[in-house]
PDB file of N, CA and C in Angstrom:
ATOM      1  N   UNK A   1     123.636  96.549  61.712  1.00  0.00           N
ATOM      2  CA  UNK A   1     124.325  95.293  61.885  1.00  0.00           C
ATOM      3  C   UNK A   1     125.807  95.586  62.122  1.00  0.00           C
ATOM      4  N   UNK A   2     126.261  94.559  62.765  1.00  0.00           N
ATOM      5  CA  UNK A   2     127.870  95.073  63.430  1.00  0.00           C
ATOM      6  C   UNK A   2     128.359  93.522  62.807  1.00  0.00           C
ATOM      7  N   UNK A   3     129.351  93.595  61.889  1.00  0.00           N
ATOM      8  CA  UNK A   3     130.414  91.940  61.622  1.00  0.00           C
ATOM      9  C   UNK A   3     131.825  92.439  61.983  1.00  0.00           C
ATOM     10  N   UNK A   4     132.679  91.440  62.319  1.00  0.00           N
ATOM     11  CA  UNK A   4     134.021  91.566  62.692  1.00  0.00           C
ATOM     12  C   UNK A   4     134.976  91.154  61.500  1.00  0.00           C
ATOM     13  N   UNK A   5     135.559  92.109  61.741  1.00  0.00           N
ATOM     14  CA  UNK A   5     137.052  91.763  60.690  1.00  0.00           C
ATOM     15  C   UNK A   5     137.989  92.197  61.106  1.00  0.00           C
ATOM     16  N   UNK A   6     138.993  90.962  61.268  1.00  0.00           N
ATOM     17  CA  UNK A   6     140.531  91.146  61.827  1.00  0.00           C
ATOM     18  C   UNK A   6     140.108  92.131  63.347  1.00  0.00           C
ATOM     19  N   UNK A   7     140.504  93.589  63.342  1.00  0.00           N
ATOM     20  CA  UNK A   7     140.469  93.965  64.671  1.00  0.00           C
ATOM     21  C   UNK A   7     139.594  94.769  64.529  1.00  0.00           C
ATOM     22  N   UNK A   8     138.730  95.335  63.887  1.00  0.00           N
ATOM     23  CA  UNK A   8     137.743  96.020  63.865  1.00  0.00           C
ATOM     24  C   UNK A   8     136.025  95.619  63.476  1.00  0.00           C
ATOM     25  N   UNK A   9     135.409  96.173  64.329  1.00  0.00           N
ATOM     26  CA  UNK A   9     133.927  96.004  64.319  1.00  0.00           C
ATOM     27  C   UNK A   9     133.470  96.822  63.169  1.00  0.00           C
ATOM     28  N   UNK A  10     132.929  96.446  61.968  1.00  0.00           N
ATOM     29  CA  UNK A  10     132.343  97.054  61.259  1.00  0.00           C
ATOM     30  C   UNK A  10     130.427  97.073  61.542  1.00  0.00           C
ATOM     31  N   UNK A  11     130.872  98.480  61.458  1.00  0.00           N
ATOM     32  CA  UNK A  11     128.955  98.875  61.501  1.00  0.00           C
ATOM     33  C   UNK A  11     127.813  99.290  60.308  1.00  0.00           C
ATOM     34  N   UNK A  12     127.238  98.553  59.898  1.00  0.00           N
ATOM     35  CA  UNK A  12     126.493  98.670  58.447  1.00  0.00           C
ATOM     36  C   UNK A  12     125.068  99.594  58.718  1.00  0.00           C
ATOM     37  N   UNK A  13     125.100 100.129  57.615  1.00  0.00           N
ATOM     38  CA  UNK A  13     123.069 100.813  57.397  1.00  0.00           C
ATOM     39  C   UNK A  13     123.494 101.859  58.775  1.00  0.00           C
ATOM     40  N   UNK A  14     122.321 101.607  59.209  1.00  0.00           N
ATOM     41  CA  UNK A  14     121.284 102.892  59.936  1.00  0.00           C
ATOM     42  C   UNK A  14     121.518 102.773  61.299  1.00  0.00           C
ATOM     43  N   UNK A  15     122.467 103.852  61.559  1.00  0.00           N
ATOM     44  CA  UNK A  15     122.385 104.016  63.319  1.00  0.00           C
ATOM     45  C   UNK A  15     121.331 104.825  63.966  1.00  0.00           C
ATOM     46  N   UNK A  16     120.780 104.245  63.991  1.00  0.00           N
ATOM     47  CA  UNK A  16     119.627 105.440  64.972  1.00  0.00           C
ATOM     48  C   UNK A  16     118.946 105.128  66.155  1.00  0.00           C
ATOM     49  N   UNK A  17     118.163 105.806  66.391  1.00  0.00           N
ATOM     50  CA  UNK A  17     117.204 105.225  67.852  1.00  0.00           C
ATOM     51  C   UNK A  17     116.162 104.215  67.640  1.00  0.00           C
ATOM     52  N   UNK A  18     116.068 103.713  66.133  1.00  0.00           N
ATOM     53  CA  UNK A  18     115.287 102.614  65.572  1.00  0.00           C
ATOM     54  C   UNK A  18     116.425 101.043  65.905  1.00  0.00           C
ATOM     55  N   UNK A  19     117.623 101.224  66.030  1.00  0.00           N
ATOM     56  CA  UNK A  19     118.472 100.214  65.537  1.00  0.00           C
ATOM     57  C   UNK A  19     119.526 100.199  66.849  1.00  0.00           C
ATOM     58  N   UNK A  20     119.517 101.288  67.552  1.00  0.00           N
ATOM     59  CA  UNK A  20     120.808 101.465  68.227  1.00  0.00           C
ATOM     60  C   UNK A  20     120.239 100.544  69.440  1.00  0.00           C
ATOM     61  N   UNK A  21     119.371 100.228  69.930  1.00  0.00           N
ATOM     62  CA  UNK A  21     119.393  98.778  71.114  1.00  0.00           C
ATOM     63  C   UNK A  21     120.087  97.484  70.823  1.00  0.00           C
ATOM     64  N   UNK A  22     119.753  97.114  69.170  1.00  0.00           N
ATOM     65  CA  UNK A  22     120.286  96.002  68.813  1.00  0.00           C
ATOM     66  C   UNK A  22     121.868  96.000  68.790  1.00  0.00           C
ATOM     67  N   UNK A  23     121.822  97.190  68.127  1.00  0.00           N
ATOM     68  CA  UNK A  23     123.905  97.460  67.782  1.00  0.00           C
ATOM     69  C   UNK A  23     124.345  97.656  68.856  1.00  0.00           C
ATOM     70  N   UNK A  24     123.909  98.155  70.235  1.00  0.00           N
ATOM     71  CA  UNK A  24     124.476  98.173  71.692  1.00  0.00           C
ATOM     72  C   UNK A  24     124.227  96.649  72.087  1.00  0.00           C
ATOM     73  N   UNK A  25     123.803  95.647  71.632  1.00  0.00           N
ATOM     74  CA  UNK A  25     123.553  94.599  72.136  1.00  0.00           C
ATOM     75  C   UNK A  25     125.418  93.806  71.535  1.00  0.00           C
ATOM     76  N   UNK A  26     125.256  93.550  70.009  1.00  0.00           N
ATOM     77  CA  UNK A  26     125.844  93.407  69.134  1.00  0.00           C
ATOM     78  C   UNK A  26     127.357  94.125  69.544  1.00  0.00           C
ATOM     79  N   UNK A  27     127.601  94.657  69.796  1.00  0.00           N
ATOM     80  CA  UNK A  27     128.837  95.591  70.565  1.00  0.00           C
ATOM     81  C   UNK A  27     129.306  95.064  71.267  1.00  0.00           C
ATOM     82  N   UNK A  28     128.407  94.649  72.258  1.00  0.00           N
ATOM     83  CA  UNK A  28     128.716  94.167  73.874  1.00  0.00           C
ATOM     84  C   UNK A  28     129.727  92.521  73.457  1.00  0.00           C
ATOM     85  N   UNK A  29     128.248  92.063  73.035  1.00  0.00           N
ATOM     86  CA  UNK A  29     129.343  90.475  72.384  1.00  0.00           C
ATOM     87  C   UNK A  29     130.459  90.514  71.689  1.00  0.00           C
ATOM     88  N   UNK A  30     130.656  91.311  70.889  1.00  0.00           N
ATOM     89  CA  UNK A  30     131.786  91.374  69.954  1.00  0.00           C
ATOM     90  C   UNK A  30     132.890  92.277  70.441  1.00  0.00           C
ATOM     91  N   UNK A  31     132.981  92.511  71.137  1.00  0.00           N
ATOM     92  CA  UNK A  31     133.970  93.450  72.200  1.00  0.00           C
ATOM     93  C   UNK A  31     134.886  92.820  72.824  1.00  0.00           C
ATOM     94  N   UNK A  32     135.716  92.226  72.468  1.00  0.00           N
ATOM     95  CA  UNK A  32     136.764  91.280  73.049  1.00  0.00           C
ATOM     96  C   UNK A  32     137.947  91.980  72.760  1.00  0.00           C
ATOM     97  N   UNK A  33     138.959  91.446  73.852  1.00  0.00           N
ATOM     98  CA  UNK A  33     140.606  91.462  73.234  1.00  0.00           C
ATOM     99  C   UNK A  33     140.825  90.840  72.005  1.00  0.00           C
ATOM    100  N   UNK A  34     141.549  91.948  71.478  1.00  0.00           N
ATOM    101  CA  UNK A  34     141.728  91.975  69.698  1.00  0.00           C
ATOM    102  C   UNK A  34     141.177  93.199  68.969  1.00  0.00           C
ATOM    103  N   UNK A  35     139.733  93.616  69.574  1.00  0.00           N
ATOM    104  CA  UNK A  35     139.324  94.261  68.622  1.00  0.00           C
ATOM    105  C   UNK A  35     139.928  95.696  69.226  1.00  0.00           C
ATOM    106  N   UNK A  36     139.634  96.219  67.913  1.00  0.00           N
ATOM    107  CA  UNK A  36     140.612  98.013  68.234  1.00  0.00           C
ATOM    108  C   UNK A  36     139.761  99.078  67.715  1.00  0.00           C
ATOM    109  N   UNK A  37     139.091  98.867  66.389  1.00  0.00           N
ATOM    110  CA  UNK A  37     138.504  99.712  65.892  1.00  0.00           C
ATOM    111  C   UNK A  37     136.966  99.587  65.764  1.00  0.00           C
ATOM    112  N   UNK A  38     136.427 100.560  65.932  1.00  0.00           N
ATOM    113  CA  UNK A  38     134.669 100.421  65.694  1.00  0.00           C
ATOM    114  C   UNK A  38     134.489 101.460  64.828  1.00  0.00           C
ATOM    115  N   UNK A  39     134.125 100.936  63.332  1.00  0.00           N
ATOM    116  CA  UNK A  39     134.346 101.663  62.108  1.00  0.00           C
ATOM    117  C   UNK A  39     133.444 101.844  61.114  1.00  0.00           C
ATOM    118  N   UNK A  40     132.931 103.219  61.396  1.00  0.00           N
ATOM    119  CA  UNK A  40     131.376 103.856  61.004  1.00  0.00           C
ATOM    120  C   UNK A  40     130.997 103.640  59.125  1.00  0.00           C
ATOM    121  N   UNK A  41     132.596 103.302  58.413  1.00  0.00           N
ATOM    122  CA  UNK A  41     132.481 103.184  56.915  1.00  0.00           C
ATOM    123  C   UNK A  41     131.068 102.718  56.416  1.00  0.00           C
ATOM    124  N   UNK A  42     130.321 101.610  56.816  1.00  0.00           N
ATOM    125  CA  UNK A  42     129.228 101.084  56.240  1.00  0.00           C
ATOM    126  C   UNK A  42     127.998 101.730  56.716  1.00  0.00           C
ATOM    127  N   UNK A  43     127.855 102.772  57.777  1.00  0.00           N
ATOM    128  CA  UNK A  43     126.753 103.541  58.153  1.00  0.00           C
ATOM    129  C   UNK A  43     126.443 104.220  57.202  1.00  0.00           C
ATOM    130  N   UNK A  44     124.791 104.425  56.887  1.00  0.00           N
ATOM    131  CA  UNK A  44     123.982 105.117  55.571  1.00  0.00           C
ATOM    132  C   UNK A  44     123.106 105.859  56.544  1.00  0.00           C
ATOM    133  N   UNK A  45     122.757 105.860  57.410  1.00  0.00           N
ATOM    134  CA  UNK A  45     122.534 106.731  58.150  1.00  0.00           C
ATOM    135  C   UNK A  45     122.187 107.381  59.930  1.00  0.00           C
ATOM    136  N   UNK A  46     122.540 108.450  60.265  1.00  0.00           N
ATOM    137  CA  UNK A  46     122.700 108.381  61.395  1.00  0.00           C
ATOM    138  C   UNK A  46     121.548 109.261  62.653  1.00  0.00           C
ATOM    139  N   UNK A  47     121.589 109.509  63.525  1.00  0.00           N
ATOM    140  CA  UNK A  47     121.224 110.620  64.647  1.00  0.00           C
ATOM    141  C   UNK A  47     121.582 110.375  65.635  1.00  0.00           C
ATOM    142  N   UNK A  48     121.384 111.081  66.559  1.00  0.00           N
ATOM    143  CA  UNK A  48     121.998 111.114  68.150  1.00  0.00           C
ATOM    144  C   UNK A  48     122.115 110.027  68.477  1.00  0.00           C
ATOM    145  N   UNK A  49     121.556 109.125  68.369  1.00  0.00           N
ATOM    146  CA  UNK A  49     122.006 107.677  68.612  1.00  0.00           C
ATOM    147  C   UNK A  49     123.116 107.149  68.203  1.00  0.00           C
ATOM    148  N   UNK A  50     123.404 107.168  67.803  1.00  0.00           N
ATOM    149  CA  UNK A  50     124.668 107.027  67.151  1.00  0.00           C
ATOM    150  C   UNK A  50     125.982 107.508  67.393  1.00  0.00           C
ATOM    151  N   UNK A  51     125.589 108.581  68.152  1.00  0.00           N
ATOM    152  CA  UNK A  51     126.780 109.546  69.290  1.00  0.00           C
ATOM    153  C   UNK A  51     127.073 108.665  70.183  1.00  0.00           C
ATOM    154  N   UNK A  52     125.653 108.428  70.591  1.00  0.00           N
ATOM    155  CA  UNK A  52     125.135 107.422  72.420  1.00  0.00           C
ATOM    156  C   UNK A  52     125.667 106.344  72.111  1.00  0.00           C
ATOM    157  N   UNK A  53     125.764 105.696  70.851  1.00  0.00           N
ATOM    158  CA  UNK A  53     126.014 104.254  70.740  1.00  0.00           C
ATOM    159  C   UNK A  53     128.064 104.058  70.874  1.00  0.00           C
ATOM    160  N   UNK A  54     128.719 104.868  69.738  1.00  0.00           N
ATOM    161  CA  UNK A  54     129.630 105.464  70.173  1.00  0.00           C
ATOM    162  C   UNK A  54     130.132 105.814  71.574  1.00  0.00           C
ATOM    163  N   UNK A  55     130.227 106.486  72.350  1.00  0.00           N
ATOM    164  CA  UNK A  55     130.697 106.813  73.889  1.00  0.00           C
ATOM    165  C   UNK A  55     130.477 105.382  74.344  1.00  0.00           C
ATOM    166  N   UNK A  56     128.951 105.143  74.318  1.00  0.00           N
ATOM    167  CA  UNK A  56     128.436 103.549  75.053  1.00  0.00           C
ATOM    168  C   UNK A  56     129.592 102.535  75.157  1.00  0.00           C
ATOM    169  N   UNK A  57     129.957 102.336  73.542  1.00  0.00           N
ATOM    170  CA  UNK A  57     131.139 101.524  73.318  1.00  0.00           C
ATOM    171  C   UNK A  57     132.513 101.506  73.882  1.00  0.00           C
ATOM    172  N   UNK A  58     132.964 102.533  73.982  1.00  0.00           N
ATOM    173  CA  UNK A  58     134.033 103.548  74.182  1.00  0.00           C
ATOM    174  C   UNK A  58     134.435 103.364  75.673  1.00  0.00           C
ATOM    175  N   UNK A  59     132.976 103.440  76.683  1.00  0.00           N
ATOM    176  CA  UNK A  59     133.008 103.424  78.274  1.00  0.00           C
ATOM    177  C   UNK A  59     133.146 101.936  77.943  1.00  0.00           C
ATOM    178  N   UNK A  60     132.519 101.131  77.234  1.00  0.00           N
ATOM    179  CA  UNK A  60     132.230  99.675  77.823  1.00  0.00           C
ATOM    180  C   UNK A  60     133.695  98.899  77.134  1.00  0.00           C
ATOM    181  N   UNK A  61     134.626  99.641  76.078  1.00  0.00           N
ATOM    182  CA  UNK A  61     135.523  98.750  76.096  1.00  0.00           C
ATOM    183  C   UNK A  61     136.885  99.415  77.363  1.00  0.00           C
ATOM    184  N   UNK A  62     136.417 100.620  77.791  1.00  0.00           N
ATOM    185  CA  UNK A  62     137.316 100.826  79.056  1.00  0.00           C
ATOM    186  C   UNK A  62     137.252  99.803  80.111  1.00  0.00           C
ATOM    187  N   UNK A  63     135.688  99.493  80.294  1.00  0.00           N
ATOM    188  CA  UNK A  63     135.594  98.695  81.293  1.00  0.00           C
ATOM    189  C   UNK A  63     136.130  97.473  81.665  1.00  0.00           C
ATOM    190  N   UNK A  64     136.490  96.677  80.339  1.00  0.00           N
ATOM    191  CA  UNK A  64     136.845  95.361  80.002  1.00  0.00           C
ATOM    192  C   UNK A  64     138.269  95.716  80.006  1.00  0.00           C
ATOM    193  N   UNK A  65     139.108  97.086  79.917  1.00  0.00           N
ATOM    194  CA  UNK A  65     140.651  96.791  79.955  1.00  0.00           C
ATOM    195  C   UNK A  65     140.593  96.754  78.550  1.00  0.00           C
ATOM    196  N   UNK A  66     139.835  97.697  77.725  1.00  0.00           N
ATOM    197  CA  UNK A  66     140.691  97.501  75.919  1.00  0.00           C
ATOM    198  C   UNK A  66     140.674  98.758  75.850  1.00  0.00           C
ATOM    199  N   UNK A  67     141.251  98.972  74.464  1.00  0.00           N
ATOM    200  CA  UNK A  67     141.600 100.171  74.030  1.00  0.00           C
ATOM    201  C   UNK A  67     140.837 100.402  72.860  1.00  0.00           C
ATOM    202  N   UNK A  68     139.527 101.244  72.368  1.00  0.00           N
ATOM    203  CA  UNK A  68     139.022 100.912  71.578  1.00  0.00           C
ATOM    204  C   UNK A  68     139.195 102.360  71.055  1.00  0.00           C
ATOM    205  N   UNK A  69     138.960 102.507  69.174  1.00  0.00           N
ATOM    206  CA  UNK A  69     139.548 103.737  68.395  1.00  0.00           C
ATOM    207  C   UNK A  69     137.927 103.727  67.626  1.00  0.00           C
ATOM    208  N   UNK A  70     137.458 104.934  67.008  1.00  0.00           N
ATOM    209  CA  UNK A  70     136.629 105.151  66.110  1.00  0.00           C
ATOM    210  C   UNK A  70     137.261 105.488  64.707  1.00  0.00           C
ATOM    211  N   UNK A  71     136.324 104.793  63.605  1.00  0.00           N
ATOM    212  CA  UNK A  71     136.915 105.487  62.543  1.00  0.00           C
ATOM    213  C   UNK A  71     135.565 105.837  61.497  1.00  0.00           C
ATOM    214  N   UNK A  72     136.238 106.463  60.457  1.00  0.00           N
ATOM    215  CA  UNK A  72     135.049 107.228  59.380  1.00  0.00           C
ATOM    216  C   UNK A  72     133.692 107.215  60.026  1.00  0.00           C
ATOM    217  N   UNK A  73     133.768 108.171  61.358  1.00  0.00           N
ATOM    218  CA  UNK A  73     132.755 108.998  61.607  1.00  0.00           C
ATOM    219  C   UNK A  73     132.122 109.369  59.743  1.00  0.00           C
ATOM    220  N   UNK A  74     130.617 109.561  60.058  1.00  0.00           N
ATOM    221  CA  UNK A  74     130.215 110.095  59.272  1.00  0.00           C
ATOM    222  C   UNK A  74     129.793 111.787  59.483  1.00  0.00           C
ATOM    223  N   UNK A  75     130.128 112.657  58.577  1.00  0.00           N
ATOM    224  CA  UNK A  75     130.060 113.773  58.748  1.00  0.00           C
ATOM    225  C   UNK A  75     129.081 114.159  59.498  1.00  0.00           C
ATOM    226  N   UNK A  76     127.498 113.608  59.327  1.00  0.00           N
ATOM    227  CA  UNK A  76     126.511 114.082  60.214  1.00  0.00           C
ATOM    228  C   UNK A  76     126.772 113.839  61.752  1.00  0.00           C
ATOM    229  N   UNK A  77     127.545 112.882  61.701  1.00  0.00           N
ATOM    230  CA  UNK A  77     127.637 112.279  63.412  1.00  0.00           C
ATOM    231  C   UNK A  77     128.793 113.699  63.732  1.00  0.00           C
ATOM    232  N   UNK A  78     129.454 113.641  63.213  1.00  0.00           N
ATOM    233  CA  UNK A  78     130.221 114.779  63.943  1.00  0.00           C
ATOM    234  C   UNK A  78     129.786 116.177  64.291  1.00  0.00           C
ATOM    235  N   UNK A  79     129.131 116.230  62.944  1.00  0.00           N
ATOM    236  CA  UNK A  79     127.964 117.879  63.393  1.00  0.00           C
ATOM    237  C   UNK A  79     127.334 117.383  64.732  1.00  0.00           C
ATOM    238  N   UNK A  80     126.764 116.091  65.115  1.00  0.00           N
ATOM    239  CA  UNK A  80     125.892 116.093  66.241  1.00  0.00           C
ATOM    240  C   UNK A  80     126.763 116.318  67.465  1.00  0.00           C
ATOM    241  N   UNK A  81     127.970 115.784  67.485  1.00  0.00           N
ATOM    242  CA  UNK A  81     128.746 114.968  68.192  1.00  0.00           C
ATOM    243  C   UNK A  81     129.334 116.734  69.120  1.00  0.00           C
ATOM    244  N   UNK A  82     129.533 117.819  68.204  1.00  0.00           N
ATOM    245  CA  UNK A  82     130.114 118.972  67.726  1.00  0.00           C
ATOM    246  C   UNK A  82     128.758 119.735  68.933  1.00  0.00           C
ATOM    247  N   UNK A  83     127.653 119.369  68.251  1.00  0.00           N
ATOM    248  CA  UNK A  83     126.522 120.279  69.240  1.00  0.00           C
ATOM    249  C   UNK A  83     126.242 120.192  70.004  1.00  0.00           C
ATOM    250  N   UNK A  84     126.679 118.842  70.729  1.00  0.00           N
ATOM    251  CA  UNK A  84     126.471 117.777  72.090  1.00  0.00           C
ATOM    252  C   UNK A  84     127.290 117.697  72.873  1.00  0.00           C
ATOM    253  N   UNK A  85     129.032 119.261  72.336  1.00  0.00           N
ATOM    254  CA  UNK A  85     129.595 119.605  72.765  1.00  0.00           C
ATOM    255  C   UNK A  85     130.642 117.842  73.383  1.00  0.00           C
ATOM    256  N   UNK A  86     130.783 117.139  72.561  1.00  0.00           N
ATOM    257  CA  UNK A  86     131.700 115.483  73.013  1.00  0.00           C
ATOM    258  C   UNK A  86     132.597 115.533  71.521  1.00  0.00           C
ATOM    259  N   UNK A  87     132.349 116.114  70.887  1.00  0.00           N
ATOM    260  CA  UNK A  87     133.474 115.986  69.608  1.00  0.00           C
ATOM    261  C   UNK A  87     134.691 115.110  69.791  1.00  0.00           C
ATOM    262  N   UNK A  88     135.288 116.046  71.428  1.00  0.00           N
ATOM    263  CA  UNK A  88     136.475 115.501  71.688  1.00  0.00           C
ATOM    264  C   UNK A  88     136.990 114.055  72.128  1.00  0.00           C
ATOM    265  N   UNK A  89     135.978 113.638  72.633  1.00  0.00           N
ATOM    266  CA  UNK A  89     135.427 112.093  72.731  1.00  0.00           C
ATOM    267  C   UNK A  89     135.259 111.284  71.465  1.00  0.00           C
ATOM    268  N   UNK A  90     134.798 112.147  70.940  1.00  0.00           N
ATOM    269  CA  UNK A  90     134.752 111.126  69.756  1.00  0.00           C
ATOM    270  C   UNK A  90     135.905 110.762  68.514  1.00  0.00           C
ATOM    271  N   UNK A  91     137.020 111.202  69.235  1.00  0.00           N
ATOM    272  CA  UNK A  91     137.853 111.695  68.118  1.00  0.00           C
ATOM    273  C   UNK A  91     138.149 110.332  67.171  1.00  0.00           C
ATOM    274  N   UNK A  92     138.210 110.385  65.827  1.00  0.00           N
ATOM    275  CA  UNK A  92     138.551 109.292  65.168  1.00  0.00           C
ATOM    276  C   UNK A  92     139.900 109.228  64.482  1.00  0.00           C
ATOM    277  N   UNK A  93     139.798 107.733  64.371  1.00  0.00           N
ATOM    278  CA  UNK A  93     141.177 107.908  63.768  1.00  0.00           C
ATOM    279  C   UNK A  93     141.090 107.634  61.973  1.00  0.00           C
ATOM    280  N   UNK A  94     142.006 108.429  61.128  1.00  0.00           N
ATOM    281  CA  UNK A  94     141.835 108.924  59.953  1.00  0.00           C
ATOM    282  C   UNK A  94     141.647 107.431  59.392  1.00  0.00           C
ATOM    283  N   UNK A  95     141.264 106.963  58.537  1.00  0.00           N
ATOM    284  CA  UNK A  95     141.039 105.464  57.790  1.00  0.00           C
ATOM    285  C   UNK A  95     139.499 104.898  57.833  1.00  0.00           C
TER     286      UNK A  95
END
């Protein structure tokens, strides 16, 4: 589940390839001017999906003309992120 607060998209529970159609759905709508951050704090758990869902976001708030930031990656996402050789893409910002 993705809720908004102030400028950031918070993302709750389970990113995975079970969940990540809905949260790419959920993204898309909530992706407006204003928002800045898409912020992994409430994720319990993750996999490659969750990389995909990430970038996904990332290209699609380029597209619209925003500037969008990641934050509290969860450690597993970065090991993936790290082997999938995009780390640098994913870079987050500390908070």
């Amino acid at each position: 589940m993705i809720t908004q607060e102030g400028d950031r998209l918070l993302l709750q529970g389970a990113v995975t390839i079970a969940t990540v159609s809905a949260l790419l759905v959920q993204c898309r709508l909530l992706l407006a001017p204003g928002v800045a951050v898409l912020d992994f704090k409430g994720v319990s758990e993750v996999d490659s999906a969750a990389v995909a869902l990430a970038l996904e976001c990332l290209r699609e708030a380029r597209r619209r003309g925003l500037s969008l930031s990641l934050a509290n990656l969860p450690e597993a996402m970065q090991h993936l992120a790290e082997l999938y050789a995009v780390s640098e893409l994913l870079q987050a910002d500390p908070v």
